[in-house]
Every structure is written in C-alpha cells, then in structure tokens.
Protein backbone atom coordinates (compact mmCIF):
# COMPACT_ATOMS: atom_id res chain seq x y z
CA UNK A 1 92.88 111.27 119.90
CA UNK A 2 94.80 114.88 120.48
CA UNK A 3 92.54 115.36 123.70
CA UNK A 4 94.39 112.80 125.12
CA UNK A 5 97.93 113.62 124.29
CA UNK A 6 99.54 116.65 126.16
CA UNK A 7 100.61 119.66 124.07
CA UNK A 8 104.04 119.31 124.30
CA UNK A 9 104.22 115.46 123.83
CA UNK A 10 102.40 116.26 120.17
CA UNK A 11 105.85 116.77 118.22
CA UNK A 12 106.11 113.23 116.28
CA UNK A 13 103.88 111.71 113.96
CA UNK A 14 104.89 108.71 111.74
CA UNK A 15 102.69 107.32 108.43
CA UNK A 16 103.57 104.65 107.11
CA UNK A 17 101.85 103.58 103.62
CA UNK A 18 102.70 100.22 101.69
CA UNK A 19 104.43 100.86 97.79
CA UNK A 20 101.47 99.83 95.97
CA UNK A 21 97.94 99.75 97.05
CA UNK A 22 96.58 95.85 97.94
CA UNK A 23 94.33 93.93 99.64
CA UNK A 24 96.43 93.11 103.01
CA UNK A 25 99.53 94.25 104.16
CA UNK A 26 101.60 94.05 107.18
CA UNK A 27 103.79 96.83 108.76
CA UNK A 28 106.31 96.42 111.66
CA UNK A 29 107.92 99.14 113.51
CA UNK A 30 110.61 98.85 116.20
CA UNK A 31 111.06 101.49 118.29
CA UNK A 32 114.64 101.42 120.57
CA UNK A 33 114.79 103.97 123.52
CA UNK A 34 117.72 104.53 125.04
CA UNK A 35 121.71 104.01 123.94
CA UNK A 36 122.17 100.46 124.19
CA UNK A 37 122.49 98.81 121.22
CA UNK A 38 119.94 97.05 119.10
CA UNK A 39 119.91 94.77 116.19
CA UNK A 40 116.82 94.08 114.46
CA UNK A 41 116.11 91.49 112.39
CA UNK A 42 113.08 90.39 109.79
CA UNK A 43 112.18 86.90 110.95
CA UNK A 44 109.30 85.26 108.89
CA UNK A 45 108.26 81.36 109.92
CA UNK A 46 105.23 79.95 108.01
CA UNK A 47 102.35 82.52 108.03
CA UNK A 48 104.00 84.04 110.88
CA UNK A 49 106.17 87.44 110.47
CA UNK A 50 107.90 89.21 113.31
CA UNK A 51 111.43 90.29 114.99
CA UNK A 52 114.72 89.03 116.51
CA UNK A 53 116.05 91.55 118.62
CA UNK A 54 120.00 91.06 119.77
CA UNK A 55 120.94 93.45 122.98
CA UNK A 56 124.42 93.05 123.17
CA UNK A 57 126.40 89.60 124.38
CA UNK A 58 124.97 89.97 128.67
CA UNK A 59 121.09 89.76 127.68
CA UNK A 60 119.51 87.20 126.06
CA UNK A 61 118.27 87.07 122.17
CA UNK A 62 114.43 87.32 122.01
CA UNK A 63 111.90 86.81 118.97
CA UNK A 64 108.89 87.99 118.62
CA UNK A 65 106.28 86.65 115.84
CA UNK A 66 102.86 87.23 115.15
CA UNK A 67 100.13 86.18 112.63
CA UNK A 68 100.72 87.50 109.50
CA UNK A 69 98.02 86.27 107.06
CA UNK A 70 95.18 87.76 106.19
CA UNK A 71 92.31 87.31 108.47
CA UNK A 72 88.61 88.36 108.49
CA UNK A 73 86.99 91.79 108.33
CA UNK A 74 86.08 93.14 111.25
CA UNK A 75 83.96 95.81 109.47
CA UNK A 76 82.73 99.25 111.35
CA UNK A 77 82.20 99.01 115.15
CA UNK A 78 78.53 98.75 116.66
CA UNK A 79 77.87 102.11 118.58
CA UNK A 80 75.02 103.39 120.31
CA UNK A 81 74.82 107.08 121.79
CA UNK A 82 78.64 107.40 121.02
CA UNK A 83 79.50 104.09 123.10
CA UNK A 84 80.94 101.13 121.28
CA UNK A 85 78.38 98.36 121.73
CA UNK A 86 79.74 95.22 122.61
CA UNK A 87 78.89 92.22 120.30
CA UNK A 88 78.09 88.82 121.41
CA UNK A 89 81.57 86.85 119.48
CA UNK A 90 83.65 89.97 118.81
CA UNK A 91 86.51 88.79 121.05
CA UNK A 92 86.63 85.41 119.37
CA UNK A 93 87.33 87.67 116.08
CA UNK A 94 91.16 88.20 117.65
CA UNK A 95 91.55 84.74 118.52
CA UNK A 96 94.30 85.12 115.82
CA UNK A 97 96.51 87.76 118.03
CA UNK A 98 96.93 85.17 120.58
CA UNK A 99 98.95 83.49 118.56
CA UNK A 100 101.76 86.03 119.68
CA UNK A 101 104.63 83.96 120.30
CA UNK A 102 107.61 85.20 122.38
CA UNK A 103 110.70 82.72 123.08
C-alpha cells in the first residue's frame, strides 16, 4: 500500500480495535475537513447502523445508514500470477452494501 502513498502524505495512521475480541463488529469513523461545524450522531434503525450529520442551520441534515448485521464470509481472494481472479457470483456477495441508504 506505501508505494502508492507519497512520502510526505505518510504522517497519519489510525487502528482501531473493538474492546473485546468477537465474531463481528462494526466500526464507523467520521472524518470532518475543514472549520465548519459538524455534529455527529449514532443513528441505528433495525439491522441498519450509520450517521446523522447536522452542518449548521443553511444546509440541510443528512443520514447515512448502512447494513450492519453480520453477513457471509467472503474468505481469501482467488489469485493467479499475482492478479485477483475474478469469480463467477462474487459481486452478488455485496449485494448487502447496496443497501446504503442516504436521505
């Protein structure tokens, strides 16, 4: 991954672990640029977990939730001379991550 990051761009590094060790987790990180100000809020809906972000009173609210139950094992990628392989049904296995909603 370094290769493809420049030098000086290779200052920040964030790991995030969950408090115990478990079967499935789920991590969400918001990242705000800038000095406008932010609110960020936990939303969770059903088996759906994601984020209500409030910019200040001129823009508008905006949630975002995504799946947030466990889902199937994808297991190790197919490779062949150092290319991934493609596998006939792989892209049906993130069927699930089009359940993005944003309103």
């Amino acid at each position: 991954m370094t290769k493809y990051v420049r030098g000086s761009e290779r200052r920040w590094q964030v790991r995030v672990l969950p408090a115990q060790a478990q079967e499935w987790d789920t991590f969400l990180h918001v990242l705000i640029i800038g000095e406008a100000p932010v609110e960020a809020s936990l939303v969770r809906e059903g088996d759906r977990e994601g984020v209500r972000l409030r910019r200040g009173e001129d823009l508008p609210e905006k949630t975002i939730l995504f799946p947030s139950a466990p889902g199937e094992r994808l297991g190790a990628p197919k490779t062949a001379g150092g290319k991934l392989v493609y596998t006939k049904g792989l892209l049906k296995r993130f069927a699930p991550l089009a359940r993005v909603e944003i309103r």
